[in-house]
C-alpha atoms as a PDB file:
ATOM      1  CA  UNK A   1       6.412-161.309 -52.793  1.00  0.00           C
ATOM      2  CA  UNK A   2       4.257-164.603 -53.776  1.00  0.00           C
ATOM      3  CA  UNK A   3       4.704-163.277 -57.382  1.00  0.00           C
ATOM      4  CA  UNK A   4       8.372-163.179 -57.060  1.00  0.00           C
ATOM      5  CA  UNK A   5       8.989-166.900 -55.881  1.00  0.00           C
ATOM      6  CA  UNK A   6       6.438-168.180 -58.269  1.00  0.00           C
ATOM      7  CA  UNK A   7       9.015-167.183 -60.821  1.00  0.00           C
ATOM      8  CA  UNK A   8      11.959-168.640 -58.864  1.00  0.00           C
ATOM      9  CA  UNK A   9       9.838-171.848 -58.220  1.00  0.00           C
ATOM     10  CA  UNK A  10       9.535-171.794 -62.354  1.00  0.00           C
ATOM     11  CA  UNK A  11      13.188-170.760 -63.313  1.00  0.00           C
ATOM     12  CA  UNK A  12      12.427-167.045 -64.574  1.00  0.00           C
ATOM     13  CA  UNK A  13      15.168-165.875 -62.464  1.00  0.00           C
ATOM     14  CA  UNK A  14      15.519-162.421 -64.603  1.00  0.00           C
ATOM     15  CA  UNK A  15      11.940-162.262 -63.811  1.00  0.00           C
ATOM     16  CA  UNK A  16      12.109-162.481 -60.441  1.00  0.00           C
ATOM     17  CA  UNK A  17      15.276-160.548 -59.616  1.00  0.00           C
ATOM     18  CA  UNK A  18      13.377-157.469 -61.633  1.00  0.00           C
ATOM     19  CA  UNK A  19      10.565-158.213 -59.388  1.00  0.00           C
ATOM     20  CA  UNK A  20      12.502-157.862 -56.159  1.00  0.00           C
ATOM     21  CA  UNK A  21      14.462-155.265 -57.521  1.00  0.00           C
ATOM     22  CA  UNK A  22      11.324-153.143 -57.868  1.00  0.00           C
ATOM     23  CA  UNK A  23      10.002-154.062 -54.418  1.00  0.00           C
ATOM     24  CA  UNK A  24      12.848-152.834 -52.844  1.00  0.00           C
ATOM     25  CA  UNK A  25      12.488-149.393 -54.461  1.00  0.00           C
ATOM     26  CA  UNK A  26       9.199-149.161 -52.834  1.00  0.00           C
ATOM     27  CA  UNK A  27       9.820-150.588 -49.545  1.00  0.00           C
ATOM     28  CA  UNK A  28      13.464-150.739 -48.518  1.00  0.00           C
ATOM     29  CA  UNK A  29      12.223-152.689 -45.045  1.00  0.00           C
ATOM     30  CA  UNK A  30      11.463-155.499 -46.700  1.00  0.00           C
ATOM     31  CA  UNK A  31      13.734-158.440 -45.198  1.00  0.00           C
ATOM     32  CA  UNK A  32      12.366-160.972 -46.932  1.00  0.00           C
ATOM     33  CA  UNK A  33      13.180-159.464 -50.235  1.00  0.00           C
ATOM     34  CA  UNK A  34      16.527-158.496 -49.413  1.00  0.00           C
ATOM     35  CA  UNK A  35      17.564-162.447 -48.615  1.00  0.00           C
ATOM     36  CA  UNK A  36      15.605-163.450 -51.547  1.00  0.00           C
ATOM     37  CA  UNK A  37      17.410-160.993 -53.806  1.00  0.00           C
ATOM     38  CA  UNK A  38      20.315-161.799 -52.274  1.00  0.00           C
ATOM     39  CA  UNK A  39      20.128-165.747 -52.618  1.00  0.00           C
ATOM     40  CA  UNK A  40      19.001-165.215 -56.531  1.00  0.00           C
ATOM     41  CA  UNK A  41      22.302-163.277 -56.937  1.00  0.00           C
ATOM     42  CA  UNK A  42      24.284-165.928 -55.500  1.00  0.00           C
ATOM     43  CA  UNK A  43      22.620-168.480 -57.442  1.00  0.00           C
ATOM     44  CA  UNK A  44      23.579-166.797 -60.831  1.00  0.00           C
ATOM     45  CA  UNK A  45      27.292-166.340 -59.582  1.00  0.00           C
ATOM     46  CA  UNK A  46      26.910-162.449 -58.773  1.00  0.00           C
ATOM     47  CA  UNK A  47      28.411-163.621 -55.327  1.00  0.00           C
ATOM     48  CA  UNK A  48      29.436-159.666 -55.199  1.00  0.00           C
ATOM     49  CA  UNK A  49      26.025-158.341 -55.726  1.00  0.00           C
ATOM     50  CA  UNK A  50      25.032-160.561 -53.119  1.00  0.00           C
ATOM     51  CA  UNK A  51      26.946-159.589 -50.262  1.00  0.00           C
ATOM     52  CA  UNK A  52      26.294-155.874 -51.315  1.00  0.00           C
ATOM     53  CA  UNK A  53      22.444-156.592 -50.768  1.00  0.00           C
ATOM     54  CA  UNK A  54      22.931-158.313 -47.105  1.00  0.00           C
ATOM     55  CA  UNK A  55      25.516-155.385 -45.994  1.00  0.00           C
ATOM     56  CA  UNK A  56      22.396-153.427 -46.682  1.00  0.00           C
ATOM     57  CA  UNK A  57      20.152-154.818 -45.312  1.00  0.00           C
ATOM     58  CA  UNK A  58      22.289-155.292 -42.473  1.00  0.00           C
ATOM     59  CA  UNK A  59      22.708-151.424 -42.237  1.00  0.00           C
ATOM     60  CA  UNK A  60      18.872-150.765 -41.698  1.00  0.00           C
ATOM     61  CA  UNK A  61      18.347-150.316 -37.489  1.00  0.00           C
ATOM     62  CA  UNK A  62      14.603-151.531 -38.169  1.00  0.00           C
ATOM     63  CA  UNK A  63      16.255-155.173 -37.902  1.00  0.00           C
ATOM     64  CA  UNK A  64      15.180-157.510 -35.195  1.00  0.00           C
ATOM     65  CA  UNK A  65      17.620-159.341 -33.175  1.00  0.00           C
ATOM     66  CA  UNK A  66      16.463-162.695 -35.572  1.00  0.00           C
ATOM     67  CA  UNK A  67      16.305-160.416 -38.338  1.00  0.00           C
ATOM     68  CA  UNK A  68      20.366-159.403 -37.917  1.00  0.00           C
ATOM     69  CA  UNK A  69      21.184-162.725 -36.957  1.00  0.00           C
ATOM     70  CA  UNK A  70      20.109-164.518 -40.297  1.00  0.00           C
ATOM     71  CA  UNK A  71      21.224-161.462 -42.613  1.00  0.00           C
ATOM     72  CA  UNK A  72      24.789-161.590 -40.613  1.00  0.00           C
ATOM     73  CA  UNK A  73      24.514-165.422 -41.204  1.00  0.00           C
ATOM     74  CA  UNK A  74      23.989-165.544 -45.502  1.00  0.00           C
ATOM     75  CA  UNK A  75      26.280-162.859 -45.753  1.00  0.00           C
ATOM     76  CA  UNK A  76      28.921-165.016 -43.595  1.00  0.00           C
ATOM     77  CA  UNK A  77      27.598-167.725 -46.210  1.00  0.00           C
ATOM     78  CA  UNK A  78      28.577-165.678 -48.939  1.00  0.00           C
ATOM     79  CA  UNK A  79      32.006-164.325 -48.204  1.00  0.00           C
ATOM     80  CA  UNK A  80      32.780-168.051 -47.484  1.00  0.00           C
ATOM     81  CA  UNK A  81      31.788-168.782 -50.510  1.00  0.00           C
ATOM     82  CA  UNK A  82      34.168-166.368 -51.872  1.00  0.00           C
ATOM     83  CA  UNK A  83      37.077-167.339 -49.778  1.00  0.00           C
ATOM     84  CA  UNK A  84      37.020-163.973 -47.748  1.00  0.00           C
ATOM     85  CA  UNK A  85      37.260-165.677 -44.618  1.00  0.00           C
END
C-alpha cells in the first residue's frame, strides 16, 4: 500500500493504478485500495471506472458500518460529479 501512494505522492499515476490493480487481485478486502483506486480513476477522468470500483466494494458484506458509510459517500461524490443525481 505505502508503495502505491509513494507513486501517487510522485505523479506515476499508471504506476500506481497497476499497483492497486494487482493488490486487489490478491486481496479483494482491501478498503483502502479500493478508495485509492477509485480516487486515481477519478482523478484521470475515468469517473465510470470509478464508481464501478466503489459499487464493489460496496457489495463486499465484510464492510464495517464506517467502512459502508465512506464507500457510499465517494461513490455519492462521484455520480455527482457526473450529474447522476
Amino acid at each position: 500500500m505505502s508503495q502505491g501512494l509513494t507513486f501517487c505522492w510522485s505523479n506515476q499515476q499508471d504506476k500506481a493504478v497497476d499497483l492497486f490493480l494487482d493488490m486487489l487481485k490478491e486481496d479483494t478486502g482491501t478498503v483502502e485500495a479500493h478508495l485509492t483506486l477509485g480516487n486515481l480513476f477519478r482523478s484521470r477522468g475515468e469517473v465510470d471506472r470509478a464508481i464501478r470500483i466503489h459499487q464493489t466494494l460496496m457489495e463486499s458484506a465484510s464492510l464495517t458500518y464506517e467502512q459502508r458509510l465512506l464507500a457510499v459517500q465517494q461513490l455519492g461524490a462521484r455520480l455527482y460529479g457526473r450529474r447522476f443525481i
